[in-house]
Structures are given as structure tokens and as C-alpha cells.
N, C-alpha and C. Protein backbone atom coordinates (compact mmCIF):
# COMPACT_ATOMS: atom_id res chain seq x y z
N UNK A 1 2.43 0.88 13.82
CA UNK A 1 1.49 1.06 14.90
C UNK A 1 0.30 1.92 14.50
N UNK A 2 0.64 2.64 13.42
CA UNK A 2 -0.82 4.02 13.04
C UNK A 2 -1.69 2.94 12.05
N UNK A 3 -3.05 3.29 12.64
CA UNK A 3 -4.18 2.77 12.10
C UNK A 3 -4.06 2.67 10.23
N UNK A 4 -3.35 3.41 9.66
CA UNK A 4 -3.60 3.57 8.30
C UNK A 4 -2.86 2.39 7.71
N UNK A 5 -1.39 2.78 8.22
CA UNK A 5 -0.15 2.08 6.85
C UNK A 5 0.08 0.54 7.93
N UNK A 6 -0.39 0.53 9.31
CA UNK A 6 0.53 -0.98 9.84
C UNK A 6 1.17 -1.74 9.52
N UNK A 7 1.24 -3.17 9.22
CA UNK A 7 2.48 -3.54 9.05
C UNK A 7 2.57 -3.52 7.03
N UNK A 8 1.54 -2.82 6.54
CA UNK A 8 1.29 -3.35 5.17
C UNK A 8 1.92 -2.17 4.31
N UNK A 9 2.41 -1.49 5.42
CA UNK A 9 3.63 -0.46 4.92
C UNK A 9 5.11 -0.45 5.01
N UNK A 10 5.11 -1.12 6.84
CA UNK A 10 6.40 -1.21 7.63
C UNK A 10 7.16 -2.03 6.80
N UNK A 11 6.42 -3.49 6.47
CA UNK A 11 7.06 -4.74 6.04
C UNK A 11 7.85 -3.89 4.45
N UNK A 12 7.25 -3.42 3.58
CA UNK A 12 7.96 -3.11 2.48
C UNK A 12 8.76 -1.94 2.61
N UNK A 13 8.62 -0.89 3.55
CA UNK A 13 9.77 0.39 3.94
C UNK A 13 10.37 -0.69 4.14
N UNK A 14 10.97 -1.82 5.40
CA UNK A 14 11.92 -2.20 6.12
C UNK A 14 12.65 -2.42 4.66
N UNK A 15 11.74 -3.93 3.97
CA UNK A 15 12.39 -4.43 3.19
C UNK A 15 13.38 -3.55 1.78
N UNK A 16 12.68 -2.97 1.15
CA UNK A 16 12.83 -1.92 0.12
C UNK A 16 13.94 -0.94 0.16
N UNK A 17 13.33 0.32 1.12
CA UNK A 17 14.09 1.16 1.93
C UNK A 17 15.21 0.97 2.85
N UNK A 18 15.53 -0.27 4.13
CA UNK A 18 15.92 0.11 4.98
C UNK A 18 17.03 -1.18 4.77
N UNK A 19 16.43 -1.71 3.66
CA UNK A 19 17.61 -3.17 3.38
C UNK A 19 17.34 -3.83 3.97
N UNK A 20 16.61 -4.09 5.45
CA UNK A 20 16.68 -4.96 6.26
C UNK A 20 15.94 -6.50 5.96
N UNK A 21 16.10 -7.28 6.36
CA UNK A 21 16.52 -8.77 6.22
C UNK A 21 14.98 -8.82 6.55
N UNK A 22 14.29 -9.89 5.48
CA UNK A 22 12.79 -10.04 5.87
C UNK A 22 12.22 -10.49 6.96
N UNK A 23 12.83 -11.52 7.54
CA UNK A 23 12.81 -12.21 9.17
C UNK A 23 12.76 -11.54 9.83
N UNK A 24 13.39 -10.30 10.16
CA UNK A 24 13.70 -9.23 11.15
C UNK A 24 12.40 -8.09 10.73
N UNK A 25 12.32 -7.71 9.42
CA UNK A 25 11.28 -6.99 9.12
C UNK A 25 9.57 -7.29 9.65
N UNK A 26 9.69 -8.46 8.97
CA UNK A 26 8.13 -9.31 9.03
C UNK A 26 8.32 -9.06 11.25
N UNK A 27 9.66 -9.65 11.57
CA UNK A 27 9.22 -10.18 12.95
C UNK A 27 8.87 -8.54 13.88
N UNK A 28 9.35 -7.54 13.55
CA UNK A 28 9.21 -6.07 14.04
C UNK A 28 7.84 -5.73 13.49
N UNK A 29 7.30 -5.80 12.60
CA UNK A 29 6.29 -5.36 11.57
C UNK A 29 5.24 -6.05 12.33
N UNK A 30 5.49 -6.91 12.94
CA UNK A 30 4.28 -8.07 13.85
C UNK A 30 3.68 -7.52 15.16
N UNK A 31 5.33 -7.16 15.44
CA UNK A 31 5.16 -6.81 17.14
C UNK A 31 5.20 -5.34 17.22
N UNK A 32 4.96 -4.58 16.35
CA UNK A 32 4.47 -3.40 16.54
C UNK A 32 3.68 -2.84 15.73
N UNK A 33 2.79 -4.09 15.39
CA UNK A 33 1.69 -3.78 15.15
C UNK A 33 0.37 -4.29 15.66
N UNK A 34 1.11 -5.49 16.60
CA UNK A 34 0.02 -5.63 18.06
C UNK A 34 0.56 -4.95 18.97
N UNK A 35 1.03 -3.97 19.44
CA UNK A 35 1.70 -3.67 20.20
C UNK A 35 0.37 -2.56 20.72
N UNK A 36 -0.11 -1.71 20.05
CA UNK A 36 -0.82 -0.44 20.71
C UNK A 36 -2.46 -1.65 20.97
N UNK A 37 -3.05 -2.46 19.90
CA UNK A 37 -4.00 -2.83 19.98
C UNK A 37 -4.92 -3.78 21.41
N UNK A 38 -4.14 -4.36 22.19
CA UNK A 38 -4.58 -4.42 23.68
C UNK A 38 -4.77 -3.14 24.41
N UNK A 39 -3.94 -1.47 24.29
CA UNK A 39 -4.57 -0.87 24.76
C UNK A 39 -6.18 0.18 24.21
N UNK A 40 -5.66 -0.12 22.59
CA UNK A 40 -7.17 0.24 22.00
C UNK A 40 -8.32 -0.52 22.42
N UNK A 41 -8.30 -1.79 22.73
CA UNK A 41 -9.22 -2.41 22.82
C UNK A 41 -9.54 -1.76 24.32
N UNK A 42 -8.90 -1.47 25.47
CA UNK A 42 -8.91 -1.59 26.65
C UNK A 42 -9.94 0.13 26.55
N UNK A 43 -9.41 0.74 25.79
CA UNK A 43 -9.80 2.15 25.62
C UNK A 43 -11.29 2.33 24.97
N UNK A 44 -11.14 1.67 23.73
CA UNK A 44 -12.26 1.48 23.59
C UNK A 44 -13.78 0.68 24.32
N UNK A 45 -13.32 -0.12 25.02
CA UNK A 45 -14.34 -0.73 25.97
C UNK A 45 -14.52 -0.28 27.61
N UNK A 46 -13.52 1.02 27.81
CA UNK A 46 -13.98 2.03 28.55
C UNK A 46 -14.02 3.32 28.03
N UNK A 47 -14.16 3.79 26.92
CA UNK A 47 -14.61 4.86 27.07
C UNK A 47 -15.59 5.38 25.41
N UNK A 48 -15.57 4.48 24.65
CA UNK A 48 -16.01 4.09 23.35
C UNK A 48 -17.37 4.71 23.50
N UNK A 49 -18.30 4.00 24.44
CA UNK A 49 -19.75 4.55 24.17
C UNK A 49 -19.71 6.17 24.57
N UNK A 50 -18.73 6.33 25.92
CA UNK A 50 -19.04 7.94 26.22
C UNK A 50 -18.68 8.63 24.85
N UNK A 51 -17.92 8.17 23.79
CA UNK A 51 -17.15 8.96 22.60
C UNK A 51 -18.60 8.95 22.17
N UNK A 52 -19.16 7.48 21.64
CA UNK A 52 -20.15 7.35 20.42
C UNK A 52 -21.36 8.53 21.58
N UNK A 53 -21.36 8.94 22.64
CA UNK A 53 -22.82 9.61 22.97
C UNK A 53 -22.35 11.61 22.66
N UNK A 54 -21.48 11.45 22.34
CA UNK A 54 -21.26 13.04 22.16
C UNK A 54 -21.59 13.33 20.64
N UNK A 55 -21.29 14.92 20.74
CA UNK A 55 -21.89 15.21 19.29
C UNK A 55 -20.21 15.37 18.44
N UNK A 56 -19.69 15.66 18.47
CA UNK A 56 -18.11 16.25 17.86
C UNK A 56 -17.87 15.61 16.61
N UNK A 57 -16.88 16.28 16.18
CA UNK A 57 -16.73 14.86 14.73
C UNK A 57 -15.49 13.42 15.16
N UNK A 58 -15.12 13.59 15.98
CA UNK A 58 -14.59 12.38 16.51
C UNK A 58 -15.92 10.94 16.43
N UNK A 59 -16.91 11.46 17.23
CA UNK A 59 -17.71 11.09 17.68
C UNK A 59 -18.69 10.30 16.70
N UNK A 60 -18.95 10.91 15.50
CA UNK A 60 -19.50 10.70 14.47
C UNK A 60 -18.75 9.78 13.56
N UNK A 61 -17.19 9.82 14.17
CA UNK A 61 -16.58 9.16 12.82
C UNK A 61 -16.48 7.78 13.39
N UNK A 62 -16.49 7.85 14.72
CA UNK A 62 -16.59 6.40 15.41
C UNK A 62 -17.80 6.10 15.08
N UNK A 63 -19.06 6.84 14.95
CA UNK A 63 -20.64 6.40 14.99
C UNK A 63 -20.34 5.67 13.39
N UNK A 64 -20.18 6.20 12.35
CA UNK A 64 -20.04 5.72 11.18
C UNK A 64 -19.21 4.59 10.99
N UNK A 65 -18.13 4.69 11.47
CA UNK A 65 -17.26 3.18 11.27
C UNK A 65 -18.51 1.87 12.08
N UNK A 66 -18.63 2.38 12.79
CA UNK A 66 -18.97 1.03 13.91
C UNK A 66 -20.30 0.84 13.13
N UNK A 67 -21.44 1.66 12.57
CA UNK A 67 -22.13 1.31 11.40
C UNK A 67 -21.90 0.23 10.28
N UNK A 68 -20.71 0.75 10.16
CA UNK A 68 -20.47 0.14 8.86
C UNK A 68 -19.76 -1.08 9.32
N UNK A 69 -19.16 -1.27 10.15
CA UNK A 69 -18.24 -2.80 10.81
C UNK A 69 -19.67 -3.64 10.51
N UNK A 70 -20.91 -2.74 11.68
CA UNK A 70 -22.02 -3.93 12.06
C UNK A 70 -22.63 -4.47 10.89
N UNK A 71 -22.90 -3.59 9.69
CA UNK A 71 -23.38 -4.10 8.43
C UNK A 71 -22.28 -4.99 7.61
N UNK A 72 -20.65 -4.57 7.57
CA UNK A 72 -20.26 -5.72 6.86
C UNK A 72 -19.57 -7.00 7.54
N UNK A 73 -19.17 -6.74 8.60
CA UNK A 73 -18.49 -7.71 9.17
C UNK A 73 -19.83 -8.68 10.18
N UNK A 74 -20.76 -8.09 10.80
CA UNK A 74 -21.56 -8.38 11.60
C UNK A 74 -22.01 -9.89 11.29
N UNK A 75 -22.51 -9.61 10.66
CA UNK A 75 -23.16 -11.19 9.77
C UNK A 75 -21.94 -12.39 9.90
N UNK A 76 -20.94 -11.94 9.06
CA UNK A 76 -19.50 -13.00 9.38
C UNK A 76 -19.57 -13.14 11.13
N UNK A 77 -19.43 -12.35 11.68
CA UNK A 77 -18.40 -12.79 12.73
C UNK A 77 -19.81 -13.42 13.45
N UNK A 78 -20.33 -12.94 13.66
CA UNK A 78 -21.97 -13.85 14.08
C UNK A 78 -22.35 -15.81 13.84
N UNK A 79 -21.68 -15.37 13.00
CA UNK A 79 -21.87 -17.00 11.91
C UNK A 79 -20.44 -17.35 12.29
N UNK A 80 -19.79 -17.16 11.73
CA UNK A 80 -18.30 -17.70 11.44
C UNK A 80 -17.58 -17.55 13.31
N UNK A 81 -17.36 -16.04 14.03
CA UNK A 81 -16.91 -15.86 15.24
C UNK A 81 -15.19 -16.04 15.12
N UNK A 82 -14.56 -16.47 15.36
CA UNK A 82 -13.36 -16.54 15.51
C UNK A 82 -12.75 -16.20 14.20
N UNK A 83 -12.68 -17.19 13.26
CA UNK A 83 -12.10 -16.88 11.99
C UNK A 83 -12.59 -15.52 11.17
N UNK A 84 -13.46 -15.28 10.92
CA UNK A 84 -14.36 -14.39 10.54
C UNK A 84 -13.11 -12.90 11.00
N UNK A 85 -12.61 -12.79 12.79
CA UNK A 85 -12.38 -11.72 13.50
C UNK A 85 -10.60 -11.78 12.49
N UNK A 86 -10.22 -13.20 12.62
CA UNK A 86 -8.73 -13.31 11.82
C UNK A 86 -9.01 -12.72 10.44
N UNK A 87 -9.82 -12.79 9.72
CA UNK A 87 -10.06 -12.85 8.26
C UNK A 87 -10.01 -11.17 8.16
N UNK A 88 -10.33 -10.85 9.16
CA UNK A 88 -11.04 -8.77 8.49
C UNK A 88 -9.57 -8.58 9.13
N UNK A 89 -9.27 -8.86 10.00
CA UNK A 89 -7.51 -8.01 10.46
C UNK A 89 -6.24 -8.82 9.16
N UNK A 90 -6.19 -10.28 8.70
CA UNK A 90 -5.48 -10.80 7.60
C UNK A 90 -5.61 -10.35 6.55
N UNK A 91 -6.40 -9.68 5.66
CA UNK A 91 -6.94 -9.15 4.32
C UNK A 91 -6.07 -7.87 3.89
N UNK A 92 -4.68 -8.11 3.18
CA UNK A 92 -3.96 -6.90 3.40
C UNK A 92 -4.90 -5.75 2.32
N UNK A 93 -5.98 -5.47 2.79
CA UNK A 93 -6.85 -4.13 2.16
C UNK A 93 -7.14 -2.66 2.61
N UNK A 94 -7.18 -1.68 2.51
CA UNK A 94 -7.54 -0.33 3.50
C UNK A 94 -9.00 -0.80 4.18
N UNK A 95 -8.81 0.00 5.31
CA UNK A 95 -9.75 -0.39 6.03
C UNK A 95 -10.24 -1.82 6.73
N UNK A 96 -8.96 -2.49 6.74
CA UNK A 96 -9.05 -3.88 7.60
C UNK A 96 -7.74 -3.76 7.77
N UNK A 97 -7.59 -4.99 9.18
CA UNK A 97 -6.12 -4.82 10.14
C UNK A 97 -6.57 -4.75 11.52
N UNK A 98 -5.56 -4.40 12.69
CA UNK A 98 -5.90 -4.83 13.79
C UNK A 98 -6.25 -3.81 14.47
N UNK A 99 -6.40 -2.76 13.66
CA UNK A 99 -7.34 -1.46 14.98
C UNK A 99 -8.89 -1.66 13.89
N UNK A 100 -9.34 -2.15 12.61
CA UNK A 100 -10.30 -2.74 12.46
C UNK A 100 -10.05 -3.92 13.19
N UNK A 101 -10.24 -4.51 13.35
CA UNK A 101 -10.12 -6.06 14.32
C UNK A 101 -10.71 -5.34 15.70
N UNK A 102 -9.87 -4.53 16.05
CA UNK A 102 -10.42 -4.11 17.70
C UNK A 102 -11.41 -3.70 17.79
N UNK A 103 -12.01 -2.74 16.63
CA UNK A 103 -13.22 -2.22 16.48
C UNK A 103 -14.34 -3.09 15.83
N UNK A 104 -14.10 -4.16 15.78
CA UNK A 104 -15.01 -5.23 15.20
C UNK A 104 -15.01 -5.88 16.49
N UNK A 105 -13.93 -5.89 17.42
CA UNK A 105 -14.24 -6.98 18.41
C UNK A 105 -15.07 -6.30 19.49
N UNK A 106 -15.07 -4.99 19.37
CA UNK A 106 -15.83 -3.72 20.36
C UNK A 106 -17.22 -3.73 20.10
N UNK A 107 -17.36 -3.06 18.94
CA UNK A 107 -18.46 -3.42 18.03
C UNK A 107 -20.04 -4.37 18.59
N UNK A 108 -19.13 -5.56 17.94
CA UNK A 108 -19.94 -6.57 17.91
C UNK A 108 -20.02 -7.97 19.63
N UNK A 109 -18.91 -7.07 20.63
CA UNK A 109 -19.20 -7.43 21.70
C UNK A 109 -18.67 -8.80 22.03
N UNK A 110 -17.61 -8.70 20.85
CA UNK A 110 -16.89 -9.86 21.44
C UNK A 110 -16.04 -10.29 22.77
N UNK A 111 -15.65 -11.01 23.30
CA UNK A 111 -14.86 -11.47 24.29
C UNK A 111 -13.64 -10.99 24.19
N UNK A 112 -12.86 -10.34 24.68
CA UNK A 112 -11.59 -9.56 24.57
C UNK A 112 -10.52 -10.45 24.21
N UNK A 113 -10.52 -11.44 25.37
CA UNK A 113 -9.47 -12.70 24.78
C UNK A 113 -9.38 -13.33 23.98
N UNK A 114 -10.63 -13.56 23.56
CA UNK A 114 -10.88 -14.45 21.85
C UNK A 114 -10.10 -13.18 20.67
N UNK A 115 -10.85 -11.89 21.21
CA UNK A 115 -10.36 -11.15 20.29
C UNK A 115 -9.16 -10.66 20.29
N UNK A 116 -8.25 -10.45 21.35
CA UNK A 116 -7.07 -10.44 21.04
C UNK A 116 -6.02 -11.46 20.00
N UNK A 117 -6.71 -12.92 20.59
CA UNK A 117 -6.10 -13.98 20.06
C UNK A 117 -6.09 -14.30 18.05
N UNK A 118 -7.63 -13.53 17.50
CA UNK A 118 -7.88 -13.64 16.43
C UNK A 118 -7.27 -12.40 15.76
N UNK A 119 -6.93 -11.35 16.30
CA UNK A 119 -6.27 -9.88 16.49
C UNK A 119 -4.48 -10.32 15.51
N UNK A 120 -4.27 -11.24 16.73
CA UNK A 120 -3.38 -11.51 17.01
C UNK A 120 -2.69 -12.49 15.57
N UNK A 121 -3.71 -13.32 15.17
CA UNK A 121 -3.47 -14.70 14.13
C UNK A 121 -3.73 -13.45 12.76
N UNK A 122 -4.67 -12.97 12.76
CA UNK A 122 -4.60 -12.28 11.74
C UNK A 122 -3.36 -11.02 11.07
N UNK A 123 -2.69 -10.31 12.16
CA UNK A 123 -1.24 -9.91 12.03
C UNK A 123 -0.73 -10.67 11.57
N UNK A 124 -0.79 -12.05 12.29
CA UNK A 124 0.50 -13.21 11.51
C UNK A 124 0.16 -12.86 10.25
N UNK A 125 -0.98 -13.33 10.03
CA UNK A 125 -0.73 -13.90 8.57
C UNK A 125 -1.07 -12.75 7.30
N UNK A 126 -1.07 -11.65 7.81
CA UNK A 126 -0.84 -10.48 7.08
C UNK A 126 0.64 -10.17 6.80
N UNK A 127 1.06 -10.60 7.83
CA UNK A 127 2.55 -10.11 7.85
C UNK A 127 3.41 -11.10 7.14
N UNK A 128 2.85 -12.50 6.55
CA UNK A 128 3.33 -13.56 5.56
C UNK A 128 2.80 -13.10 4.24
N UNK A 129 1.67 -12.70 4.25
CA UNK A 129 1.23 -12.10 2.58
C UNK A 129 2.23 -11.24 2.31
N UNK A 130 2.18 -10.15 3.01
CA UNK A 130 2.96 -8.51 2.89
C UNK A 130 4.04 -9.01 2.47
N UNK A 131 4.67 -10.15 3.41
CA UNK A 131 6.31 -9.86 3.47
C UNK A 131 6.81 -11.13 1.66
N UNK A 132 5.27 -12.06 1.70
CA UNK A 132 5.61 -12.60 0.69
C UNK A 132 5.57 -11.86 -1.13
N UNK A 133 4.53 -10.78 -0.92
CA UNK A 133 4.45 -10.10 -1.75
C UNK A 133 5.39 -8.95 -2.07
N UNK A 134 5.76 -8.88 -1.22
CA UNK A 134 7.20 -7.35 -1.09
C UNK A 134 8.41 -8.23 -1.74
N UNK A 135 8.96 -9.53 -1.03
CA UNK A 135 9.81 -10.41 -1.80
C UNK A 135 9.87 -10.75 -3.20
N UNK A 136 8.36 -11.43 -3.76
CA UNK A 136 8.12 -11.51 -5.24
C UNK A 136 8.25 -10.31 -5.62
N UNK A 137 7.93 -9.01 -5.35
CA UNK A 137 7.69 -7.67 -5.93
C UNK A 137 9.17 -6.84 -6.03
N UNK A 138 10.45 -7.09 -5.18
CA UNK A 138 11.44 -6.88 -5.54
C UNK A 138 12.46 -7.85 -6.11
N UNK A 139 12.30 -9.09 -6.09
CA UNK A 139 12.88 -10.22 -7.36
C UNK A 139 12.61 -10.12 -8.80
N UNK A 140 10.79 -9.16 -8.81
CA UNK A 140 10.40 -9.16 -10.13
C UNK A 140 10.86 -7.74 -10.87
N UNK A 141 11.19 -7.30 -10.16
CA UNK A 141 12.04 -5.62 -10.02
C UNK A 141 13.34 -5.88 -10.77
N UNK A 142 14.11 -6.65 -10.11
CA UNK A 142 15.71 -7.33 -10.09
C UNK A 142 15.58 -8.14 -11.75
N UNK A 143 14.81 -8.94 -11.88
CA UNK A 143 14.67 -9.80 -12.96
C UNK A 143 14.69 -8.80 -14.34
N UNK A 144 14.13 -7.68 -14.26
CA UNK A 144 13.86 -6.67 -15.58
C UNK A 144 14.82 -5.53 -15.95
């Protein structure tokens, strides 16, 4: 659920650490990691600009992200729109995922429902990379 490690941590603790069965991992790793992001979005589109008009460093660090969303993602999701919103939350990289996703869909003023839904596709298929890469990555472990 925390903005940093989401499921591109959970999926390999479960698997690695906790033994647990990848089906069960990947399927927990999914749903709690959309789980907080309908109310970020809800939060952010009431109370986001009062944050971005203060001076604090909260305030600034939202001013800077949302900078930087509009310069790299802006252009994509403008052009592209839907896929574009799946592509920045699917990309298992720092700094993309679905509280980037929410803040791209805030951002750039997308439709909440579209953006949940692309929010939403992009978890999936983060959570098939992760869980496919954690699998190869402890078979190739086992093999040596």
C-alpha cells in the first residue's frame, strides 16, 4: 500500500520470505495495492490544490512531482490517454505505480473513472512482471 515498495516489493517478500504460493501473493499484492489509491485520488482532487497553494515542504514536494509528471508523462497521456495512464503505473521502475498513476491522473485532469480503470490495468500487469520475475529469479537461485 506505501507509495515506495507497492506491490514490486510485496510480490517478492510474499514469495521469497513468507513461502507463500505466487497466486495468492501476486492476488494480495494487487488488491492492496489498489486498495488506498481511490481514496488518494478522492484526496487529492479535494484538497491537492489547497496543498500545492501553501508554502511548507509538503507543499513543494507535491509542486515538484506534479512538475515533473507534466513534463514527462504529459505529452504521453495527451497523445496516447488511456494506455499511456496503464504504461507509467505497469513499468516496474521507482517512481512509477499507482500513487504515480493517481498523480498523473490529478495532474493532468484526467477523468477519475478512466483513471481508476488504467490505475487499475496497470497493477495487473505489474503484478505479472514482478511475480514473473521473482519466479525466474528464485529458479535461477535453485539451479546454482
Amino acid at each position: 500500500m506505501l507509495p515506495i515498495g507497492e506491490l514490486r516489493a510485496s510480490v517478492p517478500l510474499a514469495i521469497v520470505s513468507f513461502d507463500m504460493p505466487w497466486p495468492q501473493a501476486l492476488g494480495l499484492s494487487v488488491a492492496g495495492n489498489f486498495l488506498p489509491i481511490p481514496f488518494v485520488l478522492y484526496a487529492l482532487r479535494t484538497l491537492g490544490a489547497r496543498i500545492e497553494a501553501q508554502q511548507h515542504v509538503a507543499a513543494r514536494i507535491l509542486r515538484w512531482r506534479t512538475a515533473r509528471i507534466e513534463r514527462s508523462w504529459g505529452p504521453r497521456v495527451r497523445r496516447y490517454g488511456f494506455p499511456a495512464i496503464a504504461l507509467a503505473v505497469a513499468i516496474p521502475l521507482p517512481f512509477t505505480g499507482a500513487w504515480t498513476g493517481a498523480l498523473i491522473v490529478w495532474t493532468l485532469h484526467e477523468p477519475a473513472r478512466r483513471g481508476l480503470l488504467a490505475i487499475a490495468l496497470g497493477i495487473a500487469v505489474a503484478g505479472i512482471v514482478v511475480t514473473a520475475l521473482t519466479i525466474a529469479g528464485v529458479e535461477l537461485i535453485r539451479l546454482t
